[in-house]
N, C-alpha and C. Protein backbone atom coordinates (compact mmCIF):
# COMPACT_ATOMS: atom_id res chain seq x y z
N UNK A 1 -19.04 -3.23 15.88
CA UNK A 1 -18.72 -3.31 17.28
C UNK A 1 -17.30 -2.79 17.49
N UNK A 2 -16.95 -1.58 18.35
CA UNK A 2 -16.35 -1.66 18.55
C UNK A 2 -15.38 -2.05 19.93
N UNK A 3 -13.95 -2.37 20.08
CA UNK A 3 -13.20 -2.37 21.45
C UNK A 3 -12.17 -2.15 21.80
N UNK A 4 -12.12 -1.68 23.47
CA UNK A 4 -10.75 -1.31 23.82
C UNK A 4 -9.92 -1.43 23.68
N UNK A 5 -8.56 -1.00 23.39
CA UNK A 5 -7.66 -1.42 23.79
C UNK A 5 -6.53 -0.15 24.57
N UNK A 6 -5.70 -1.42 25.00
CA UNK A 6 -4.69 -0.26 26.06
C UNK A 6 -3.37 -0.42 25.68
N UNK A 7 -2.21 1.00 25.59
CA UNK A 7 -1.29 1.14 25.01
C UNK A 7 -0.69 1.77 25.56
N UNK A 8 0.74 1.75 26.02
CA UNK A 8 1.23 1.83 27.13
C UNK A 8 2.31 3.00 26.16
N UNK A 9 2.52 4.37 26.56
CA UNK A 9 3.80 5.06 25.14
C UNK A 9 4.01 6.17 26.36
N UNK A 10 5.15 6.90 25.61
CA UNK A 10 5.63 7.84 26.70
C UNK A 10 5.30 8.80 26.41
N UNK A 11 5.47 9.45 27.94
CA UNK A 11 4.79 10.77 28.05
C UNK A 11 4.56 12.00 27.47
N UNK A 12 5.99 11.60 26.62
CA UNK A 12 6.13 12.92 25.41
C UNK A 12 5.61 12.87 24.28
N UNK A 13 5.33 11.77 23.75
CA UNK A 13 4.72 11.09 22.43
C UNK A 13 2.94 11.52 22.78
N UNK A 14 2.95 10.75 23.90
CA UNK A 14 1.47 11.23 24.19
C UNK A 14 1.31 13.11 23.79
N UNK A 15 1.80 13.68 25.21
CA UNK A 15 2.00 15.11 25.05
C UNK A 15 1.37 15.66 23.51
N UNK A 16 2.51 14.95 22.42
CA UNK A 16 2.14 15.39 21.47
C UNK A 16 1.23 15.12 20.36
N UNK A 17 0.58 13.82 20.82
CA UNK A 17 -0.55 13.26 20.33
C UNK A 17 -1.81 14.15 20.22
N UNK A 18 -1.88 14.61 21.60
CA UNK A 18 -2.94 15.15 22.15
C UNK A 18 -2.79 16.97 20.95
N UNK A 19 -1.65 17.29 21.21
CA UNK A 19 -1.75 18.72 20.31
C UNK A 19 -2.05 18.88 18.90
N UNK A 20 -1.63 16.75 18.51
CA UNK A 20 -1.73 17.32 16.84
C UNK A 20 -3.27 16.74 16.81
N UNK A 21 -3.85 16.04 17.60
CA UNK A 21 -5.30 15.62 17.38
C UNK A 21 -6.38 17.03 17.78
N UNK A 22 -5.81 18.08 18.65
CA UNK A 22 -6.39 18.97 18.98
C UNK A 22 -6.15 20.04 17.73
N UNK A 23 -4.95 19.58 17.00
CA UNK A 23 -5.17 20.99 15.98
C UNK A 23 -5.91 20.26 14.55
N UNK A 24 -6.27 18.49 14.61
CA UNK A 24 -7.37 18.17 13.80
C UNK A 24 -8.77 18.28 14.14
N UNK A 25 -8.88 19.19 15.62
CA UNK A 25 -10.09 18.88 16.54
C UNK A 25 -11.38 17.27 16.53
N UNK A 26 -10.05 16.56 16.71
CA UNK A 26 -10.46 15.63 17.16
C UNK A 26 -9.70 14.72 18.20
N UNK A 27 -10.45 13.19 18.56
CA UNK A 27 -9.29 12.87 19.99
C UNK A 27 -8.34 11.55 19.34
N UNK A 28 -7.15 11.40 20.31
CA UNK A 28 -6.22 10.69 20.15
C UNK A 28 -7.19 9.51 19.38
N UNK A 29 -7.63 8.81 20.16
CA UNK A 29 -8.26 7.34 19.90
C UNK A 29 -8.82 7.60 18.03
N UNK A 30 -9.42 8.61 18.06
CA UNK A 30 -10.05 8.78 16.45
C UNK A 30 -8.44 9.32 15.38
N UNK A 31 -7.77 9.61 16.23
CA UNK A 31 -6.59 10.07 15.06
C UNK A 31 -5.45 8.56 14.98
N UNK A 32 -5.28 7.74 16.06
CA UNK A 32 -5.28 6.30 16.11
C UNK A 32 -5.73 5.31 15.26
N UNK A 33 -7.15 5.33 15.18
CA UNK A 33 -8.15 4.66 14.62
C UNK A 33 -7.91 5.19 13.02
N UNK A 34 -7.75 5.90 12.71
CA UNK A 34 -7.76 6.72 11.14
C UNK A 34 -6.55 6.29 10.82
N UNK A 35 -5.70 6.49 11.44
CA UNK A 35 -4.19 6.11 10.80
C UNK A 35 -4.16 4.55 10.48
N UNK A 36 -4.60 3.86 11.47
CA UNK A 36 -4.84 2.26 11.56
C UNK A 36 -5.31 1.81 10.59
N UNK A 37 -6.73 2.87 10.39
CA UNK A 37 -7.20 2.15 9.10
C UNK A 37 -6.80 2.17 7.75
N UNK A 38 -6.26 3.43 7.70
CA UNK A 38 -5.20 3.50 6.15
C UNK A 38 -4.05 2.89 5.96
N UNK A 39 -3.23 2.19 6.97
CA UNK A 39 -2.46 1.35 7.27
C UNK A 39 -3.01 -0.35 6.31
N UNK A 40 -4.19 -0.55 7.19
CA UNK A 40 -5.11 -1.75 6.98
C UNK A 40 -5.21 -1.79 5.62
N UNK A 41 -5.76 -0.08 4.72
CA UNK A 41 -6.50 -0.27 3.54
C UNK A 41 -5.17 -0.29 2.63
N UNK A 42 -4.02 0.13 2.57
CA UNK A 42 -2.88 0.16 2.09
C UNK A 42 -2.47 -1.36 2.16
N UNK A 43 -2.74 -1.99 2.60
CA UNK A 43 -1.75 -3.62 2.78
C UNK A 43 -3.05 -4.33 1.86
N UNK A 44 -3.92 -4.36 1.85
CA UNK A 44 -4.86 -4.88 1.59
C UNK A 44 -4.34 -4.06 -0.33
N UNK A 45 -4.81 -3.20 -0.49
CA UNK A 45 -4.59 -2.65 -1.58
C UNK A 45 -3.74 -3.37 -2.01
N UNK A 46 -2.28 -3.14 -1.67
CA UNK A 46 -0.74 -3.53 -2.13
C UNK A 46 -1.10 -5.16 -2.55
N UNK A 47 -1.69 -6.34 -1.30
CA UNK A 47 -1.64 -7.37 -1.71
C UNK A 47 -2.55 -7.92 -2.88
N UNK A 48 -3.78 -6.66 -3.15
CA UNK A 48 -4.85 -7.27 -4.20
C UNK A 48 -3.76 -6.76 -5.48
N UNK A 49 -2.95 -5.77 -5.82
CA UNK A 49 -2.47 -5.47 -6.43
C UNK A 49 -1.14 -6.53 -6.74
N UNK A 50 -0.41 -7.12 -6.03
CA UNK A 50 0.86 -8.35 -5.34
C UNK A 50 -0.17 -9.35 -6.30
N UNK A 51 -1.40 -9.96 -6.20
CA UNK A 51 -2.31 -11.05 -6.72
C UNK A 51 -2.48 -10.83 -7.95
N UNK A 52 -2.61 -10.00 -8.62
CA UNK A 52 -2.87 -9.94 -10.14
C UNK A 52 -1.74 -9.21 -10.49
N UNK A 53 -0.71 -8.91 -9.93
CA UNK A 53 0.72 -8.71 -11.05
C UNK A 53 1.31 -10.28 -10.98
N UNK A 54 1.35 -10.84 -10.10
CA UNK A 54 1.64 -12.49 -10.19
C UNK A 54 0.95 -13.41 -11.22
N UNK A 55 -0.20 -13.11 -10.87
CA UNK A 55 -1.61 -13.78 -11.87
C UNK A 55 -1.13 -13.48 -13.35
N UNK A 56 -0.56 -12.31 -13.77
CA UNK A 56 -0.42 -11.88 -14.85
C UNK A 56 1.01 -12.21 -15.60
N UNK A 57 1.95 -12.52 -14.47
CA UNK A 57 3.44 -13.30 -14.69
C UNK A 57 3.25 -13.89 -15.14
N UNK A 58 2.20 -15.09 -14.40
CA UNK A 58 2.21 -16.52 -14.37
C UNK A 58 1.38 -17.01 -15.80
N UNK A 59 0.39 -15.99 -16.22
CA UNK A 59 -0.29 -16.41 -17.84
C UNK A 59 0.69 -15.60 -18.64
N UNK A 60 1.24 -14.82 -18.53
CA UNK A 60 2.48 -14.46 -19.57
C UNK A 60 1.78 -12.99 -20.26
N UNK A 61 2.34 -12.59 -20.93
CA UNK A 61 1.80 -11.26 -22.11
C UNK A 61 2.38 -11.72 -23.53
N UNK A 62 1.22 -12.00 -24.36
CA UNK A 62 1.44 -11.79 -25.44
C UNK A 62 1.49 -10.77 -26.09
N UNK A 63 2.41 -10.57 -27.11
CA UNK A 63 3.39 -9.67 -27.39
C UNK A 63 3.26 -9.44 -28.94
N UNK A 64 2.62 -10.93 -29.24
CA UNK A 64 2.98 -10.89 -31.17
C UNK A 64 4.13 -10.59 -31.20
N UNK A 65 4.87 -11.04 -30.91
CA UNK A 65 6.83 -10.61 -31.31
C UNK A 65 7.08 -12.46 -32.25
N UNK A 66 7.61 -12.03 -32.95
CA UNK A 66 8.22 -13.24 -33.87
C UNK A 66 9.84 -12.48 -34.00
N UNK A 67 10.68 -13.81 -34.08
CA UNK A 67 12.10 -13.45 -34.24
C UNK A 67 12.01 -13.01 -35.40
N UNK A 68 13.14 -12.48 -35.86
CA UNK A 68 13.74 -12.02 -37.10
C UNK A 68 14.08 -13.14 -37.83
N UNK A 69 13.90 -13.37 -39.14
CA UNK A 69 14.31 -14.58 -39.84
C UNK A 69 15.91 -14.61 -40.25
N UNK A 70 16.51 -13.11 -40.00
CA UNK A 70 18.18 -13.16 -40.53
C UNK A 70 18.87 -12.02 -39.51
N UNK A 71 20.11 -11.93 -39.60
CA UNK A 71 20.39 -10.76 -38.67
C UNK A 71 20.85 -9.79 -40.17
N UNK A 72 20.30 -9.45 -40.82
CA UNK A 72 20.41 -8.44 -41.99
C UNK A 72 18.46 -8.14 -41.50
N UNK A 73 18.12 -9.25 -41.33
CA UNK A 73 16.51 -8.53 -40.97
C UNK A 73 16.28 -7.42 -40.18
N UNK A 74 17.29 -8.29 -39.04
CA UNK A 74 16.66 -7.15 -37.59
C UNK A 74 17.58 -6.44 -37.53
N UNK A 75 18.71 -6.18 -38.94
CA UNK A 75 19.86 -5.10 -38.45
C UNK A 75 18.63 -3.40 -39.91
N UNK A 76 17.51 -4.24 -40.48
CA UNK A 76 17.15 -3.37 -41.69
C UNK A 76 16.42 -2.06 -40.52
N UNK A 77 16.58 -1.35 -41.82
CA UNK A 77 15.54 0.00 -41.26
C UNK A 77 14.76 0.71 -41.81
């Protein structure tokens, strides 16, 4: 379903709305609507991505790292 809405912008912005949706041959409302939604799918993305780098803080990474037993150990090569 979709619905209206009304947006009140100036005359010059419009102006040029209309030329760059005409050189995608399509109309304002669909070049609106497209931008909106990659907006939408970008935040959504970012936060599923925000949820499992946290998730992944919070259980840690094992590493298998053990200290060095001497500093002649971890100075060898």
């Amino acid at each position: 379903m979709k619905t209206n809405i009304t947006l009140k912008l100036d005359a010059a912005l419009i102006r040029e709305a209309r030329i760059l949706a005409a050189q995608k041959n399509t109309s304002i409302s669909a070049l609106l609507a497209g931008q909106l939604q990659e907006i939408v799918r970008k935040r959504k993305s970012f936060e599923r991505a925000r949820r499992r780098a946290l998730g992944r803080l919070r259980s840690g990474l094992n590493i298998h790292w053990t200290p060095p037993a001497s500093r002649d150990e971890l100075h060898e090569r």
